[in-house]
N, C-alpha and C. Protein backbone atom coordinates (compact mmCIF):
# COMPACT_ATOMS: atom_id res chain seq x y z
N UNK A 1 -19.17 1.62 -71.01
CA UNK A 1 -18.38 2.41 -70.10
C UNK A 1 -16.99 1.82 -69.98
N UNK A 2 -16.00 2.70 -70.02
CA UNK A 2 -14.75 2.53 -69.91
C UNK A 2 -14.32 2.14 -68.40
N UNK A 3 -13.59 1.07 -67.81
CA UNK A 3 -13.13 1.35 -66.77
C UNK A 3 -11.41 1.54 -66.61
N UNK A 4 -11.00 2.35 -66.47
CA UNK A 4 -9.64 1.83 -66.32
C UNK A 4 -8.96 1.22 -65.87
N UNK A 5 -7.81 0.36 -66.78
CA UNK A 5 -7.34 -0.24 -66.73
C UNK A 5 -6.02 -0.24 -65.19
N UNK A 6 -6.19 -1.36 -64.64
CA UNK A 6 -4.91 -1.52 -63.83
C UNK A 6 -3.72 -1.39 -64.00
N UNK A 7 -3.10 -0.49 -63.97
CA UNK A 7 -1.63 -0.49 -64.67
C UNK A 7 -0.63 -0.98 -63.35
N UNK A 8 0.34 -1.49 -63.67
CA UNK A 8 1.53 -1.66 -62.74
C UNK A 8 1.92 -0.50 -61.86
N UNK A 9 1.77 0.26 -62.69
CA UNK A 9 2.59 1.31 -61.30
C UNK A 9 1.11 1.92 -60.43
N UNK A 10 0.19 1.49 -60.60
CA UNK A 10 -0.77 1.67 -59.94
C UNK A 10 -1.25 1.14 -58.80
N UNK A 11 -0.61 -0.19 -58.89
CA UNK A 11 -0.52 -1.15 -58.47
C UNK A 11 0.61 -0.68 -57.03
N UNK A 12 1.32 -0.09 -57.92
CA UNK A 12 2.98 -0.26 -57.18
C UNK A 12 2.65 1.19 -56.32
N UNK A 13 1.96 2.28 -56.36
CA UNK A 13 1.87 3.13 -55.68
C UNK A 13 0.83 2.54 -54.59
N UNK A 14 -0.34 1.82 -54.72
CA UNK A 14 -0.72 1.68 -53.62
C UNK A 14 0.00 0.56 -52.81
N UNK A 15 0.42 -0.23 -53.34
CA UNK A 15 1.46 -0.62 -52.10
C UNK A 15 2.65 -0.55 -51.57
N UNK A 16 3.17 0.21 -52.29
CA UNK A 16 3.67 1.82 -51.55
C UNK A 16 3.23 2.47 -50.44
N UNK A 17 2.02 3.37 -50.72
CA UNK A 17 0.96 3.53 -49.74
C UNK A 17 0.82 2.95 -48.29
N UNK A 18 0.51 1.63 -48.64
CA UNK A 18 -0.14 0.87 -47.64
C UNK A 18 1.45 0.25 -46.93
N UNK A 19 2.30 0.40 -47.53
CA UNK A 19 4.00 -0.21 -46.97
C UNK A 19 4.08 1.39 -46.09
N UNK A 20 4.33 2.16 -46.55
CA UNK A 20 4.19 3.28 -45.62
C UNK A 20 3.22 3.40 -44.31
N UNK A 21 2.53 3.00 -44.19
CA UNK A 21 0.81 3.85 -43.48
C UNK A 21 1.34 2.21 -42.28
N UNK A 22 1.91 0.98 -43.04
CA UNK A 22 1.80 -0.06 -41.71
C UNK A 22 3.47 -0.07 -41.36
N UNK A 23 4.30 0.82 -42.18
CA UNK A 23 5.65 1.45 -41.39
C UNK A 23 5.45 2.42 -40.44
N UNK A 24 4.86 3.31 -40.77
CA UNK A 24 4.27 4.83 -39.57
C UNK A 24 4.15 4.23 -38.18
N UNK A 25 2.41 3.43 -38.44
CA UNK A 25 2.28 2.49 -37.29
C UNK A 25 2.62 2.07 -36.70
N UNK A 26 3.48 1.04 -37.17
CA UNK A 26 4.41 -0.11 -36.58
C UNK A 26 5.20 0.81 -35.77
N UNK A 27 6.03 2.17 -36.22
CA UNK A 27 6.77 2.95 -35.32
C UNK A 27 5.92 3.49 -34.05
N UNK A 28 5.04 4.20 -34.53
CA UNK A 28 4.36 4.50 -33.51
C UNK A 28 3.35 3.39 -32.33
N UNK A 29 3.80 2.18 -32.61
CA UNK A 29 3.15 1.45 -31.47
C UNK A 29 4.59 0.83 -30.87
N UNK A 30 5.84 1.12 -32.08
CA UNK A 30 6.83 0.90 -30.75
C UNK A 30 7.03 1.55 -29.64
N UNK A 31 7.12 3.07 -30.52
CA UNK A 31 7.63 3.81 -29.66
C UNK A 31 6.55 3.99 -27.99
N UNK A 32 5.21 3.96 -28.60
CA UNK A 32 4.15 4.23 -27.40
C UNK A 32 4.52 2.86 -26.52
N UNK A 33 4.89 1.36 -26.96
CA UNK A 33 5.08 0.25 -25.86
C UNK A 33 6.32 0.50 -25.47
N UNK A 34 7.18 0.75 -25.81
CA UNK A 34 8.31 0.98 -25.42
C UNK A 34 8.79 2.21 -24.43
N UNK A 35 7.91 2.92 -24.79
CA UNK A 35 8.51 4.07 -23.99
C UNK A 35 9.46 4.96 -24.57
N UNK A 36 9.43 4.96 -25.69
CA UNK A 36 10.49 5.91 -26.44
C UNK A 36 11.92 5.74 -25.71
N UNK A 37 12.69 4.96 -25.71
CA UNK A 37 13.33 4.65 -25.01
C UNK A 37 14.18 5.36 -23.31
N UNK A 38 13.24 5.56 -22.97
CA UNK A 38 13.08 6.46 -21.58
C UNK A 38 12.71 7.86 -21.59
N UNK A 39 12.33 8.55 -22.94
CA UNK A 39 12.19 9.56 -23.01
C UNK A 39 10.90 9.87 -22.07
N UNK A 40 9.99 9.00 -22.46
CA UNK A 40 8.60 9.09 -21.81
C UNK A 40 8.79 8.54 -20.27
N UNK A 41 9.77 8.49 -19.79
CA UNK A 41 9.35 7.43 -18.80
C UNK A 41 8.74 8.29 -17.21
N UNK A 42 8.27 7.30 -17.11
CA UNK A 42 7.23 7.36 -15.95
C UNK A 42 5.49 8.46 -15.99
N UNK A 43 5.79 8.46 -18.06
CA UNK A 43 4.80 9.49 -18.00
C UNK A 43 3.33 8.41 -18.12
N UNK A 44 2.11 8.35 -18.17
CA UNK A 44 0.88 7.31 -18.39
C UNK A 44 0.76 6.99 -19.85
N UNK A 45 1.93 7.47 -20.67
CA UNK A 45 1.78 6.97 -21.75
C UNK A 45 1.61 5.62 -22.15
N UNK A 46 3.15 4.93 -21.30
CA UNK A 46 3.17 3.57 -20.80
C UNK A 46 3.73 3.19 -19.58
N UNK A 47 3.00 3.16 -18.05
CA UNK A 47 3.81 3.15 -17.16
C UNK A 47 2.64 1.96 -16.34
N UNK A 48 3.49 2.02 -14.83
CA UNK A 48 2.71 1.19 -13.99
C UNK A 48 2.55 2.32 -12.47
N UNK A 49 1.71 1.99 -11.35
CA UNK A 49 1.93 2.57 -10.52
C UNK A 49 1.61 1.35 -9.44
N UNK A 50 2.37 1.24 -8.30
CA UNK A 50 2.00 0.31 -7.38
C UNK A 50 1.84 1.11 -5.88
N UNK A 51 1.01 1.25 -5.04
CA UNK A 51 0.83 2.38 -4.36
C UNK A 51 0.68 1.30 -2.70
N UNK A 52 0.29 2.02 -1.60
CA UNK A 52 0.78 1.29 -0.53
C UNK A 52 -0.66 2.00 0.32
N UNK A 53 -1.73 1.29 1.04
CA UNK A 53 -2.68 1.83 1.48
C UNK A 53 -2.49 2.00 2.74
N UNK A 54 -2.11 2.95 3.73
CA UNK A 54 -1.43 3.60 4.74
C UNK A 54 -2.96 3.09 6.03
N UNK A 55 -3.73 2.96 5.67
CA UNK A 55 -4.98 2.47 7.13
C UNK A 55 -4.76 1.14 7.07
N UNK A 56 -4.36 0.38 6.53
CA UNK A 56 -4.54 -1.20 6.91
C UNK A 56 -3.55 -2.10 6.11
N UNK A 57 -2.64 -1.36 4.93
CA UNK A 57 -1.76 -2.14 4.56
C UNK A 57 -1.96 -3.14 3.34
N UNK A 58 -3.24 -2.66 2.18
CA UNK A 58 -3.56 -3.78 1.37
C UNK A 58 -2.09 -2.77 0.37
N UNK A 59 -2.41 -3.05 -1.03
CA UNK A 59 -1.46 -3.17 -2.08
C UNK A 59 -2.63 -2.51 -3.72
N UNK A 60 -2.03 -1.80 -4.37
CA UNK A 60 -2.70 -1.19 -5.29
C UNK A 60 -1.45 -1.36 -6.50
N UNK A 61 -1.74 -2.00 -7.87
CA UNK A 61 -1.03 -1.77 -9.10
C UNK A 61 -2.45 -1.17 -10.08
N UNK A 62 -1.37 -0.07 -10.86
CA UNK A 62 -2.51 0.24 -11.99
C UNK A 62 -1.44 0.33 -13.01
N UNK A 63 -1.99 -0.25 -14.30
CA UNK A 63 -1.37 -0.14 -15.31
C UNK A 63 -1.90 1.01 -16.36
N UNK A 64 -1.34 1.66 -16.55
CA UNK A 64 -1.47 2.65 -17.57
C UNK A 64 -1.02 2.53 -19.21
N UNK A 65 -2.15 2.89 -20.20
CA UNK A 65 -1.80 2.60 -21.86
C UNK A 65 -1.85 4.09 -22.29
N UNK A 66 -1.31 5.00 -22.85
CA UNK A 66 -1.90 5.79 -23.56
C UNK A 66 -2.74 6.91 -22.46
N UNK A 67 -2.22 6.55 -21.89
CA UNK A 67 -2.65 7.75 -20.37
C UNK A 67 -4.33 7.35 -19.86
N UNK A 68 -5.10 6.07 -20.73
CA UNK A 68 -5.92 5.11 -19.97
C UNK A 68 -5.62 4.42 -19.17
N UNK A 69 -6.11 4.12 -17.87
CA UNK A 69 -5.97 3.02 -16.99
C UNK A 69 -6.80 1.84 -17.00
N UNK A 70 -5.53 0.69 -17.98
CA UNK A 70 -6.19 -0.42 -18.17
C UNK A 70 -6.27 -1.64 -16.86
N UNK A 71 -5.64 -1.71 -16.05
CA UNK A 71 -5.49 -2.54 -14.95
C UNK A 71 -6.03 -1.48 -13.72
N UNK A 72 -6.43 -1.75 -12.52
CA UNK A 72 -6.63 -1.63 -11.45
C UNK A 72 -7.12 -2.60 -10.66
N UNK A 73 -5.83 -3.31 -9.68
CA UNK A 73 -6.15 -4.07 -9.20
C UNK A 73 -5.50 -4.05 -7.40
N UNK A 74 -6.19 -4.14 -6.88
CA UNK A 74 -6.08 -4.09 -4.96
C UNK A 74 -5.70 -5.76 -4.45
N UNK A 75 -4.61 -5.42 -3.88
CA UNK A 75 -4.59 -7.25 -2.87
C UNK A 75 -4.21 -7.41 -1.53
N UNK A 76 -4.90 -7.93 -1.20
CA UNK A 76 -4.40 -7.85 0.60
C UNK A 76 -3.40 -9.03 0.52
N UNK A 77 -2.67 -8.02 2.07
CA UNK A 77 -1.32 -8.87 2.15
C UNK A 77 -1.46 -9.37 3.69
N UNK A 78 -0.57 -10.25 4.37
CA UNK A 78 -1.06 -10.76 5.38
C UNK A 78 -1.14 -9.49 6.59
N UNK A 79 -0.64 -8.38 6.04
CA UNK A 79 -1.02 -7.28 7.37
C UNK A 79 -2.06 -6.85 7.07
N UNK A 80 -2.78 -6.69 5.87
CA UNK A 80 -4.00 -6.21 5.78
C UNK A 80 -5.51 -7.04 6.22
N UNK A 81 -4.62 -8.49 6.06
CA UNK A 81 -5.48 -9.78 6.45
C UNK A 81 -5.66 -9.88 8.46
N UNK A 82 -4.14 -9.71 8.63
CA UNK A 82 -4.51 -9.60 10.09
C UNK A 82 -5.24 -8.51 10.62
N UNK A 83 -5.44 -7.07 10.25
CA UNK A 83 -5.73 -5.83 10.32
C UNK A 83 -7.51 -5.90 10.32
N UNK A 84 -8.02 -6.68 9.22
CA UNK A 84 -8.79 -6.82 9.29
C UNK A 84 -9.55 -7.91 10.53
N UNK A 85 -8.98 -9.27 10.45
CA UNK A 85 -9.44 -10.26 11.48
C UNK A 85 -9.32 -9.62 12.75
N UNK A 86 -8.20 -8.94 13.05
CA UNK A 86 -7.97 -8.86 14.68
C UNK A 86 -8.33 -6.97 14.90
N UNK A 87 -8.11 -6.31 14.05
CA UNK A 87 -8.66 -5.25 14.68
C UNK A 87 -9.75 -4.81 13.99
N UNK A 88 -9.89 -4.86 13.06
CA UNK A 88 -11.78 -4.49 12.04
C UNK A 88 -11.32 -4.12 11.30
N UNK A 89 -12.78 -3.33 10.89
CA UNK A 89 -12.56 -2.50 9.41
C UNK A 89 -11.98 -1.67 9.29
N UNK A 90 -11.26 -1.16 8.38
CA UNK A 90 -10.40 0.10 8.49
C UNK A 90 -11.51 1.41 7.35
N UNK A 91 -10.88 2.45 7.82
CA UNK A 91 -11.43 3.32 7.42
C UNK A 91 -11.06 3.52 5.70
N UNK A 92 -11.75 4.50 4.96
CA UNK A 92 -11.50 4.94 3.74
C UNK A 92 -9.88 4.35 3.68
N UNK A 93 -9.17 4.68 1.99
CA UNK A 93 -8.02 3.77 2.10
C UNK A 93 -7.43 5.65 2.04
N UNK A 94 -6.28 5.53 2.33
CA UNK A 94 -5.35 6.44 2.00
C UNK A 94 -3.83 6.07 1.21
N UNK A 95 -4.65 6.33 -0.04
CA UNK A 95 -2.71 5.22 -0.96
C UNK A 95 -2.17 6.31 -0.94
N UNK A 96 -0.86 5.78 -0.69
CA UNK A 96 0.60 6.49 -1.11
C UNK A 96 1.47 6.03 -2.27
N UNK A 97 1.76 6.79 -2.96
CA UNK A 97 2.28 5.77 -4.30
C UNK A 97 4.06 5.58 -3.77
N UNK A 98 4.23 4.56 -3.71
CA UNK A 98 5.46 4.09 -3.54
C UNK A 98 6.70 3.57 -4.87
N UNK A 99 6.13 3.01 -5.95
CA UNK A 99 6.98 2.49 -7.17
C UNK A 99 5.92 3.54 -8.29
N UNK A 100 6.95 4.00 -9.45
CA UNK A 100 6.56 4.03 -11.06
C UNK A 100 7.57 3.55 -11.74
N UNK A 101 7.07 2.76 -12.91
CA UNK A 101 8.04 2.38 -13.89
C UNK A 101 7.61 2.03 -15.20
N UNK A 102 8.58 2.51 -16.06
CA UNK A 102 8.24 2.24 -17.51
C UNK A 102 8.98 0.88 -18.00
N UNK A 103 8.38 0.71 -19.53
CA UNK A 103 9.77 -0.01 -20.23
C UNK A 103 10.55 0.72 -20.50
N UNK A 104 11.75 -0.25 -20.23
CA UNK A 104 13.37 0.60 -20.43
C UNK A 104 13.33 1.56 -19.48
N UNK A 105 13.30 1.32 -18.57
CA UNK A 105 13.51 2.12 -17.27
C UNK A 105 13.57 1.69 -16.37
N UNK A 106 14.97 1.25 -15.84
CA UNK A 106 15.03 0.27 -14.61
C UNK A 106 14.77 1.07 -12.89
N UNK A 107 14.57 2.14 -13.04
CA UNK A 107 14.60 2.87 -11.71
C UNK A 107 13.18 4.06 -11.66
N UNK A 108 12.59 4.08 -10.61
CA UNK A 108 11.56 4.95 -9.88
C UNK A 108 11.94 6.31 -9.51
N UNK A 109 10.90 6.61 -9.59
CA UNK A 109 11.33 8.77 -9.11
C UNK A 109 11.41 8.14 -7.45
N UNK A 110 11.77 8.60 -6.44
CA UNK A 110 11.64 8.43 -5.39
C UNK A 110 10.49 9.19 -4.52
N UNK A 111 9.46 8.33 -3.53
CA UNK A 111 8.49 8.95 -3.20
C UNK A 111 8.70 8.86 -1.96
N UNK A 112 7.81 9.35 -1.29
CA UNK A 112 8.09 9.17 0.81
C UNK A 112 7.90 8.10 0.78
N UNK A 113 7.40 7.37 0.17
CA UNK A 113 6.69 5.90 0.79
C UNK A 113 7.28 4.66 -0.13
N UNK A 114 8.61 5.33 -0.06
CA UNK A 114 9.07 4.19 -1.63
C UNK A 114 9.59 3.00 -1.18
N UNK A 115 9.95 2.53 0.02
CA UNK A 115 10.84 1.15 0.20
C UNK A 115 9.04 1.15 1.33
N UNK A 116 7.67 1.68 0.87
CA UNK A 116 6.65 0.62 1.62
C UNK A 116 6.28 -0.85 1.58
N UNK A 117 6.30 -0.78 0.07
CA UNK A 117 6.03 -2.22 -0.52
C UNK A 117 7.25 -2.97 0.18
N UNK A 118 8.60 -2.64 0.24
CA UNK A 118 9.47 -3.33 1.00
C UNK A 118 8.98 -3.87 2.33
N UNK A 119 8.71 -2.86 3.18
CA UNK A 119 8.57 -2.87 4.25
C UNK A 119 7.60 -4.12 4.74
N UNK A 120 6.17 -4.02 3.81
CA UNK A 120 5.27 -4.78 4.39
C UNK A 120 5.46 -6.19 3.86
N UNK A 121 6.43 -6.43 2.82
CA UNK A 121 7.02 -7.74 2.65
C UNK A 121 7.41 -8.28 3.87
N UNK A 122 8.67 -7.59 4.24
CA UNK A 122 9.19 -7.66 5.17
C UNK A 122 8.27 -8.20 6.46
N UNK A 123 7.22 -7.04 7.07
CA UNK A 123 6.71 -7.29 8.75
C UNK A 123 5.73 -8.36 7.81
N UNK A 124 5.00 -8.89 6.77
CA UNK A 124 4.24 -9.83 6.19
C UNK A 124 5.07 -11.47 6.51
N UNK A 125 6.35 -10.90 6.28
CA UNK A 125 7.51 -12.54 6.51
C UNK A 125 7.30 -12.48 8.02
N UNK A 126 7.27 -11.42 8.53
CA UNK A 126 7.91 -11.90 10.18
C UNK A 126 6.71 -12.43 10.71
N UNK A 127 5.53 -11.47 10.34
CA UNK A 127 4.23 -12.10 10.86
C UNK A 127 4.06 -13.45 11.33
N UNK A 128 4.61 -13.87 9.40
CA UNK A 128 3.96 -15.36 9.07
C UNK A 128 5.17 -16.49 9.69
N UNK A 129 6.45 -15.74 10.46
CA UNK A 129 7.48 -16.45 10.66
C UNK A 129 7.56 -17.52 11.97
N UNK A 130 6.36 -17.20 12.90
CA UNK A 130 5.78 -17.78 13.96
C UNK A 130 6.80 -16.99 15.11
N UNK A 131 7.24 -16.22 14.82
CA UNK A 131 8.45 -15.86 15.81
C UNK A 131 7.37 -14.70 16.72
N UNK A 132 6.27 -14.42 16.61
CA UNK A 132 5.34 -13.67 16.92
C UNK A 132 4.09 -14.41 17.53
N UNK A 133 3.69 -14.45 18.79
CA UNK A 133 2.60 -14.89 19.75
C UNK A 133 1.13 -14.07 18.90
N UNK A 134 0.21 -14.25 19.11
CA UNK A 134 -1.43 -13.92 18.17
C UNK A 134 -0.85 -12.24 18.73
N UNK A 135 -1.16 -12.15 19.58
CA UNK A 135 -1.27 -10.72 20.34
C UNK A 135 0.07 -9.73 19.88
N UNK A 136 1.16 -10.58 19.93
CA UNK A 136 2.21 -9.90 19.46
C UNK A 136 2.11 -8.89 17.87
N UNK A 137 1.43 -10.33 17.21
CA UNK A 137 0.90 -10.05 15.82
C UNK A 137 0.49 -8.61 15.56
N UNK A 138 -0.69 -8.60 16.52
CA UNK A 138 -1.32 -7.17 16.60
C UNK A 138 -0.55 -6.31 16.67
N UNK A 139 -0.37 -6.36 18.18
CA UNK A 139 0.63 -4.86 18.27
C UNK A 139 1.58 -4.53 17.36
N UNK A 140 2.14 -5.33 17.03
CA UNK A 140 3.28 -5.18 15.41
C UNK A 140 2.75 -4.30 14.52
N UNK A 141 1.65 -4.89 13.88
CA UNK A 141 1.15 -4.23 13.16
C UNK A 141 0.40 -3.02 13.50
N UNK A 142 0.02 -2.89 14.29
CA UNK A 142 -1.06 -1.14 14.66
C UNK A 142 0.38 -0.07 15.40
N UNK A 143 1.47 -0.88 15.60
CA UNK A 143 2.83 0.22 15.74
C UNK A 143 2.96 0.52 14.22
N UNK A 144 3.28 -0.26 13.28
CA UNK A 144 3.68 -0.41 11.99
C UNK A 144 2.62 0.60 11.18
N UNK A 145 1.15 0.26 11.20
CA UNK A 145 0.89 1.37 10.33
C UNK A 145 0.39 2.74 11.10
N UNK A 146 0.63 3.02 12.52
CA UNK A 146 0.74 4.55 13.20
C UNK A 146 1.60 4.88 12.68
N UNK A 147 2.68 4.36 12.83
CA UNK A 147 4.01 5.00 12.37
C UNK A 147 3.75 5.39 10.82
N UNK A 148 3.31 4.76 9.80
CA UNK A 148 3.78 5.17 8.60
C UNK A 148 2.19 6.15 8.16
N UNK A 149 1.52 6.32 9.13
CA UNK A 149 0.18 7.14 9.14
C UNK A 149 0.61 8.47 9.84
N UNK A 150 1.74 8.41 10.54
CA UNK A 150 1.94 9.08 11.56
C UNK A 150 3.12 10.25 10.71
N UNK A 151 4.11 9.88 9.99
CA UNK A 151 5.14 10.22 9.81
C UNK A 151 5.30 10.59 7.96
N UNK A 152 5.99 11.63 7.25
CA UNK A 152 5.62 11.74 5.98
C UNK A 152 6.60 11.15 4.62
N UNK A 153 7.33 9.87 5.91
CA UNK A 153 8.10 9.18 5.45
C UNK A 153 8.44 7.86 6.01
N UNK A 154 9.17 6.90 4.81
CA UNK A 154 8.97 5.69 5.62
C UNK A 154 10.68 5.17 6.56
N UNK A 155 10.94 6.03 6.61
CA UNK A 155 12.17 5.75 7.41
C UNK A 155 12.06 4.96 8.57
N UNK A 156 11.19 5.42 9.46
CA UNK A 156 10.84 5.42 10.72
C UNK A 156 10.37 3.96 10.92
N UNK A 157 9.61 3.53 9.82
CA UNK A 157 8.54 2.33 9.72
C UNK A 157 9.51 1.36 9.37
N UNK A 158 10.47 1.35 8.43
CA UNK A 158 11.61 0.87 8.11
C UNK A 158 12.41 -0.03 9.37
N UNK A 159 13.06 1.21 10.62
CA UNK A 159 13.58 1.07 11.68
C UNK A 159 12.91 0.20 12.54
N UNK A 160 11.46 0.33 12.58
CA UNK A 160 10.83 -0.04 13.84
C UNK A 160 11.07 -1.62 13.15
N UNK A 161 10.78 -2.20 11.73
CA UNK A 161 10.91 -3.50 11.04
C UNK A 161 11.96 -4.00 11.53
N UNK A 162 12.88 -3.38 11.24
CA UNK A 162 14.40 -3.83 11.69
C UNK A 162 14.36 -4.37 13.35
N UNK A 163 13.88 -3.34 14.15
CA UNK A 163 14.12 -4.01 15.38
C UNK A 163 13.10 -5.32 15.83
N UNK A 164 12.13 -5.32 14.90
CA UNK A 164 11.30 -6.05 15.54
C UNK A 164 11.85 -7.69 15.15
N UNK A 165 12.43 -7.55 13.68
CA UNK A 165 13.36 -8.61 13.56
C UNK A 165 14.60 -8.62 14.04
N UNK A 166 15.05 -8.19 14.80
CA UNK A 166 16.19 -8.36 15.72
C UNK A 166 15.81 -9.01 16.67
N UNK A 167 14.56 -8.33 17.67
CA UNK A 167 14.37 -8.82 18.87
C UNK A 167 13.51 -10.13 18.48
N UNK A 168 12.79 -10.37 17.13
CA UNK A 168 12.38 -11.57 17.12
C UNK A 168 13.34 -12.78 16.72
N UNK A 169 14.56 -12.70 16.25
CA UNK A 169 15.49 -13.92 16.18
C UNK A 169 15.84 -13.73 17.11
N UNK A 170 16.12 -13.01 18.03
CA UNK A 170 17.17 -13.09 19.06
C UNK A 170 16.63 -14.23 20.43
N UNK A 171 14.92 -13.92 20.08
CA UNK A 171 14.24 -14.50 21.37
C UNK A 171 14.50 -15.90 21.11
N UNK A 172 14.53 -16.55 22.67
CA UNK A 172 14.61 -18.09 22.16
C UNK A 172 12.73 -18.97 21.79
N UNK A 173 11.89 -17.69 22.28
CA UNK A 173 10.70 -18.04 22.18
C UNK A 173 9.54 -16.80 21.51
N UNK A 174 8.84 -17.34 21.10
CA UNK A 174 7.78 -15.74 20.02
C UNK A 174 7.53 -15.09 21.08
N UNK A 175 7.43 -14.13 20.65
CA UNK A 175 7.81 -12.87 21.24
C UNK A 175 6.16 -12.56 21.57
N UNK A 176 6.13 -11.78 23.10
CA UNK A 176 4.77 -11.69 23.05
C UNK A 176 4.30 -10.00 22.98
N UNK A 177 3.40 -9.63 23.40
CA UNK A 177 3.02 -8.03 22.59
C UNK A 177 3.41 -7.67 24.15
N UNK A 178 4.10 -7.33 25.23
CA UNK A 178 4.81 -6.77 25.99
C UNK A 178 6.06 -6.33 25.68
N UNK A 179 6.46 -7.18 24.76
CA UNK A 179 7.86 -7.24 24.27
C UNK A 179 8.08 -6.49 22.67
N UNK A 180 7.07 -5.95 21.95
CA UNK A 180 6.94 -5.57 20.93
C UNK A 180 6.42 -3.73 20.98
N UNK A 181 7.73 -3.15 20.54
CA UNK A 181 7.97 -1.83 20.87
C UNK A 181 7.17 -0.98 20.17
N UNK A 182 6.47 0.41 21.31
CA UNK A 182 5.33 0.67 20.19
C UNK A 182 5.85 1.78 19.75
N UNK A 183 5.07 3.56 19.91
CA UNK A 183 5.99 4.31 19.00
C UNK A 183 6.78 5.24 19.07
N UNK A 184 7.42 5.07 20.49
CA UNK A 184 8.59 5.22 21.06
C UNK A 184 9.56 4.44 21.06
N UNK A 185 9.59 3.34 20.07
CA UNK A 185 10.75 2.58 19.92
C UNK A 185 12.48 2.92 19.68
N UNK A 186 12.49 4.74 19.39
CA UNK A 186 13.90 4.65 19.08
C UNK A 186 14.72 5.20 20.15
């Protein structure tokens, strides 16, 4: 039996072939990590979502591949930590998505709840800043998430932050929950 012979350009077409098929690829796993350079952006092709849980204040990122969700991960922050110790369990979560972002895309669609993650940085520093008596603690926080449970935006929740760090540097002593405005503060 005859087999045929290997010839050079036989040679040279399949790796040809195979130079093509891992050029294609190679494009198409840029373009899918990359984000087509913002064309795709903010779609689950390749994005992230970080969302804001409106009953108690924990924290939600999910990473998205290919419109799979490879990450899902929840973290409590110290309002969700106090929320829990001092007032209980909180009910079902209710997320609000606050951030999306791709690669090559330095900016977010804007959502109601988009400067949340700000926010609970924020009353999370003041918490932990001692400028706040145990009790004060509380009330801070159960004004803080009525308000942003209460309202279909975070403006409000924003404001009440602001004053509460005003009136807490201003005091010469932590501030106690008489002194911590609830949701009639403006």
């Amino acid at each position: 039996m005859d087999t045929p012979e290997r010839t050079p350009t036989r040679l040279l077409t399949r790796r040809r072939l195979g130079c093509v098929f891992l050029s294609v690829l190679a494009a198409v796993g840029i373009c899918v990590f990359t984000g087509m350079g913002g064309l795709l952006a903010w779609s689950p092709v390749n994005c992230w979502h970080e969302s804001v849980d409106l009953t108690c204040g924990r924290t939600r990122y999910e990473r998205y591949v290919l419109w799979i969700r490879w990450v899902d991960r929840i973290e409590e922050t110290p309002v969700s930590l106090l929320y829990r110790a001092q007032i209980g369990i909180p009910g079902p979560p209710v997320w609000r998505r606050a951030l999306t972002l791709s690669p090559g895309v330095r900016n977010s669609p804007h959502y109601l709840h988009h400067s949340g993650l700000h926010d609970l940085r924020r009353l999370s520093d003041l918490l932990q800043s001692g400028r706040l008596n145990a009790a004060a603690q509380v009330r801070a926080t159960r004004s803080y998430l009525a308000i942003v449970q209460l309202d279909d935006d975070d403006h409000r929740s924003g404001r009440l932050i602001d004053r509460l760090e005003e009136l807490a540097w201003a005091a010469p002593a932590p501030l106690t929950a008489a002194q911590i405005p609830g949701l009639d503060f403006d």
